[in-house]
C-alpha atoms as a PDB file:
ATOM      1  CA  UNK A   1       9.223   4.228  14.245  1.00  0.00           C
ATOM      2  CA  UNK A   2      11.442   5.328  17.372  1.00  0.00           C
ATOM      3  CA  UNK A   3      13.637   7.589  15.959  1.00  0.00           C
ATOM      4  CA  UNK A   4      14.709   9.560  12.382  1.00  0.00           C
ATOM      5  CA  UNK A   5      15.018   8.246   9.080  1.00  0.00           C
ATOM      6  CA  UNK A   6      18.089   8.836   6.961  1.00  0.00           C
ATOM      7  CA  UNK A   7      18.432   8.067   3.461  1.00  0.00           C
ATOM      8  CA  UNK A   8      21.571   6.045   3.085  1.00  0.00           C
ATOM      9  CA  UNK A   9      22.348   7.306   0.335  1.00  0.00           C
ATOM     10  CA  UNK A  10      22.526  11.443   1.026  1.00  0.00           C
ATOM     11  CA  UNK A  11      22.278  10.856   5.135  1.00  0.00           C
ATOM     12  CA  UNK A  12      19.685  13.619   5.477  1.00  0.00           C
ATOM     13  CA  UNK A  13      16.508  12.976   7.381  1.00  0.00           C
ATOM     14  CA  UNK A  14      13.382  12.553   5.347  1.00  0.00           C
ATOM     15  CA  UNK A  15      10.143  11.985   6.117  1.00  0.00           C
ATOM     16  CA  UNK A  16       9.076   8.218   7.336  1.00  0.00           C
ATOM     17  CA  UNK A  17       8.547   5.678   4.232  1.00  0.00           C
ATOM     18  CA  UNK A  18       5.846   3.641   3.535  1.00  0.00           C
ATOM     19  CA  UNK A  19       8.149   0.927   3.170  1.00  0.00           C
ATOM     20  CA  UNK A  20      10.247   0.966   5.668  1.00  0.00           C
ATOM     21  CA  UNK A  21       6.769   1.402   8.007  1.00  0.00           C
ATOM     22  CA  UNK A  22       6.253  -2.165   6.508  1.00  0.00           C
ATOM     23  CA  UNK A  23       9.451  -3.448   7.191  1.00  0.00           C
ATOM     24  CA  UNK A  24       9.167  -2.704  10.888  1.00  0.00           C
ATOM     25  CA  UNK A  25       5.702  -4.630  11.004  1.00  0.00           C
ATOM     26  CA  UNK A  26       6.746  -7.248   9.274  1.00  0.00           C
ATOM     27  CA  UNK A  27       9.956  -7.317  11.659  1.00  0.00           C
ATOM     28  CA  UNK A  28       7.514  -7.206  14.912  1.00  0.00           C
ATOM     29  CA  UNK A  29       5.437  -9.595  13.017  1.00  0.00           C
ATOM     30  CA  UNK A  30       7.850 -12.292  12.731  1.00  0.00           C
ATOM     31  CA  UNK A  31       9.825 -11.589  16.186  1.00  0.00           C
ATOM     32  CA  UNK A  32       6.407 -12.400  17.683  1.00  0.00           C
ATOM     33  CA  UNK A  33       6.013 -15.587  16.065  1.00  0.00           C
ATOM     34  CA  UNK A  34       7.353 -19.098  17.242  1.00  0.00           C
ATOM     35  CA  UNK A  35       9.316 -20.499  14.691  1.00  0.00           C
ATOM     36  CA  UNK A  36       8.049 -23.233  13.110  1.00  0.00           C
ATOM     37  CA  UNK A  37       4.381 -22.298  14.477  1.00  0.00           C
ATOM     38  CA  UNK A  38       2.807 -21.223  11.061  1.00  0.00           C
ATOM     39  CA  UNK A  39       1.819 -24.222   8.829  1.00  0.00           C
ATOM     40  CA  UNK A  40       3.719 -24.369   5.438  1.00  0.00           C
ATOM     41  CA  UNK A  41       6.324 -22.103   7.054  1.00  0.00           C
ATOM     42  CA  UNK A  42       8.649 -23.623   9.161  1.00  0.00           C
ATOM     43  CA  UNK A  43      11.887 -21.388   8.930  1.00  0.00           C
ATOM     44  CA  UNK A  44       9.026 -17.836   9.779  1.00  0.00           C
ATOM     45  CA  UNK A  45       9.481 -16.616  12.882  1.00  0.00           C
ATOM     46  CA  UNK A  46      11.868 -16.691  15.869  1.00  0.00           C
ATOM     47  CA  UNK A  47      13.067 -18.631  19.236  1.00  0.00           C
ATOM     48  CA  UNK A  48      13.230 -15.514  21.429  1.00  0.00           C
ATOM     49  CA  UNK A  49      10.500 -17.403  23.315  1.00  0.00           C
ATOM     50  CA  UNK A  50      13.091 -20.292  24.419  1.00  0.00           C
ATOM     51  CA  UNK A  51      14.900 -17.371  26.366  1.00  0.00           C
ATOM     52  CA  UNK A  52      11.485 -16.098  28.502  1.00  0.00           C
ATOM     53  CA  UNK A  53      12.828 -17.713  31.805  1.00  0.00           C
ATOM     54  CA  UNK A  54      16.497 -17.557  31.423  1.00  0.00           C
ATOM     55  CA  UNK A  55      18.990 -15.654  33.614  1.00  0.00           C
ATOM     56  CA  UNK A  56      19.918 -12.622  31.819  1.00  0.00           C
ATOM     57  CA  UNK A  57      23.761 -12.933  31.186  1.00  0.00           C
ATOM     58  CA  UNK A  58      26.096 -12.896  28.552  1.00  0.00           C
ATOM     59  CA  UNK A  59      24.955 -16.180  27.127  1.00  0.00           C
ATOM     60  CA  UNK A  60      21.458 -14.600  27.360  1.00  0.00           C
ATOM     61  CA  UNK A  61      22.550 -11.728  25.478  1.00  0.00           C
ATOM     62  CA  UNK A  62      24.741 -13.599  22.700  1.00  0.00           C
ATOM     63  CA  UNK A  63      21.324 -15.946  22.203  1.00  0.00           C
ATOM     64  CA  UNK A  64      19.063 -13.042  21.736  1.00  0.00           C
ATOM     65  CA  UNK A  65      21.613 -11.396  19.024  1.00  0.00           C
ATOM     66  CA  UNK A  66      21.948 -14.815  17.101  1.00  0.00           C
ATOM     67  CA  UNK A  67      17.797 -15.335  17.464  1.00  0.00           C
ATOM     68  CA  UNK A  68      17.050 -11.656  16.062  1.00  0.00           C
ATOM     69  CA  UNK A  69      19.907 -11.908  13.456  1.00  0.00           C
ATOM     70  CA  UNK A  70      18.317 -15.577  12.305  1.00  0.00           C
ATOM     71  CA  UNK A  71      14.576 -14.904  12.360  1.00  0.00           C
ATOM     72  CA  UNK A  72      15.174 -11.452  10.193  1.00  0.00           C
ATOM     73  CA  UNK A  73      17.076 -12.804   7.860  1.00  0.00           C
ATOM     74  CA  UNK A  74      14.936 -16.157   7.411  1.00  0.00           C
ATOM     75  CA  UNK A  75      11.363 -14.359   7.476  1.00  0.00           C
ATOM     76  CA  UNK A  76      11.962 -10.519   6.373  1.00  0.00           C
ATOM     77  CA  UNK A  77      14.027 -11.035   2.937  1.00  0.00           C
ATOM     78  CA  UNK A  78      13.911  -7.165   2.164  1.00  0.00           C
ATOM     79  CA  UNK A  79      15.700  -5.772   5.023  1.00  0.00           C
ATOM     80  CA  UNK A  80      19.436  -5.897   5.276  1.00  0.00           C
ATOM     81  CA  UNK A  81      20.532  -5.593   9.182  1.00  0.00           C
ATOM     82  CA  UNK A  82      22.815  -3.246  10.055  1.00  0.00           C
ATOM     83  CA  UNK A  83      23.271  -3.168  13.609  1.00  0.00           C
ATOM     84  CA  UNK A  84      21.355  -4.862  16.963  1.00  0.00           C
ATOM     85  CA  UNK A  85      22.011  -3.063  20.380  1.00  0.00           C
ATOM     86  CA  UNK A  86      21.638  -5.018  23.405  1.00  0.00           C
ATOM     87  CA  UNK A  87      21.384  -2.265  27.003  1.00  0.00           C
ATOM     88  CA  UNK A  88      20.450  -3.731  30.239  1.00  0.00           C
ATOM     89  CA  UNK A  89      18.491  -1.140  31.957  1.00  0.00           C
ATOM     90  CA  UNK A  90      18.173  -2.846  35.258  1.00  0.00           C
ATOM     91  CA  UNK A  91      18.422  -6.088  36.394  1.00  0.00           C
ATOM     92  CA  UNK A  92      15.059  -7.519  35.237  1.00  0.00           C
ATOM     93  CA  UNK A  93      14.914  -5.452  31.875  1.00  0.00           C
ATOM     94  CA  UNK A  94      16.778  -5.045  28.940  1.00  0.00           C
ATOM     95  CA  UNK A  95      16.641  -3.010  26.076  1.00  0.00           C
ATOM     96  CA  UNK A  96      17.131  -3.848  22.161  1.00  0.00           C
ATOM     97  CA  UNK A  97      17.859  -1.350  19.226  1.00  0.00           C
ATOM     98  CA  UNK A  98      17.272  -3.200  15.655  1.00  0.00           C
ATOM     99  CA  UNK A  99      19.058  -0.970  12.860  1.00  0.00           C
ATOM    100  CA  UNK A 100      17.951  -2.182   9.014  1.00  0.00           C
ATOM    101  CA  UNK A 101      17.845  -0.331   5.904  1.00  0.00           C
ATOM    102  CA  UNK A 102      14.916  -1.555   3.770  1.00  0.00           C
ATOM    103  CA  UNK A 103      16.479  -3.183   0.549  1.00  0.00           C
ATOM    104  CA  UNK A 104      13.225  -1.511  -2.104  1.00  0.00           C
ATOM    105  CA  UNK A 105      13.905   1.550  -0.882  1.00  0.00           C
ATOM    106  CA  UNK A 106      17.733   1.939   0.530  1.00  0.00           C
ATOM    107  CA  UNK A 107      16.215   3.780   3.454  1.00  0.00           C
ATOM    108  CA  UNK A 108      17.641   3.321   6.879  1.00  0.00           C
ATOM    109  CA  UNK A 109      14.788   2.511   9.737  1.00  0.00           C
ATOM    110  CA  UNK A 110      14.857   1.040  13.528  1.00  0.00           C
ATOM    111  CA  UNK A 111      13.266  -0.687  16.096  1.00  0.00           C
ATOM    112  CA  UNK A 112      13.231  -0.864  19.431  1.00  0.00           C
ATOM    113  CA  UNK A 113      11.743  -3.208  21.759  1.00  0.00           C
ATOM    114  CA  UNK A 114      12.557  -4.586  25.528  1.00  0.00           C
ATOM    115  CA  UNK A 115      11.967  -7.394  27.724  1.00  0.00           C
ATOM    116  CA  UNK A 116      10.847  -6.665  31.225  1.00  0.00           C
ATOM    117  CA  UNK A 117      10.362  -9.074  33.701  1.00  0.00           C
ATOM    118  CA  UNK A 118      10.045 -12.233  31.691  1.00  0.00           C
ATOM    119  CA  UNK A 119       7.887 -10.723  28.626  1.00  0.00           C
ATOM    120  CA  UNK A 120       8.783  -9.674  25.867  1.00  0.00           C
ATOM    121  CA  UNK A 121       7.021  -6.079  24.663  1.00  0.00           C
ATOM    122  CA  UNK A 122       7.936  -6.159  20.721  1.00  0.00           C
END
């Protein structure tokens, strides 16, 4: 985990959950998968490997939201998104901040991840 967890429901910190650990791999899991590369699941995974040699612009930026958004909700059905943060940090990198809470469990969790240089570092 990168940062604090809060309970949504009293917004104090509390110690890291088991499940939201698990939602976080399975959220790297599937982000690092090709859709449509595992057999018997076609909709598992995501197309944020179509965007590896792109130029890094606003369309670039709008894709990556829209890829994130689809693959999480097609391949991670117990975490509800709350937020995804997009910050270049130069002009060959760029940040992302995923924001979930984990549906079991009601606990808030994120992820962050960037892509430098053509690769992606989930």
């Amino acid at each position: 985990m990168n940062g604090p967890i809060f309970s949504v429901e009293t917004g104090t910190k509390i110690p890291i959950a088991e499940g939201v650990s698990k939602c976080v791999w399975n959220i790297r899991e599937a982000l690092m998968t090709q859709k449509g590369s595992r057999p018997c699941l076609p909709n598992f995974g995501s197309r944020l490997h179509e965007l590896q040699f792109t130029l890094m612009d606003d369309v670039f930026f709008d894709l990556s939201k829209i890829f994130i958004n689809d693959c999480i909700n097609a391949s991670v059905p117990n975490v509800e998104l709350k937020d995804i943060s997009v910050e270049r940090k130069d002009r060959n990198s760029v940040q992302f901040n995923i924001l979930f809470v984990d549906k079991n469990t009601m606990i808030l969790g994120d992820l962050s991840f960037s892509f430098d240089g053509g690769k992606w570092n989930i």
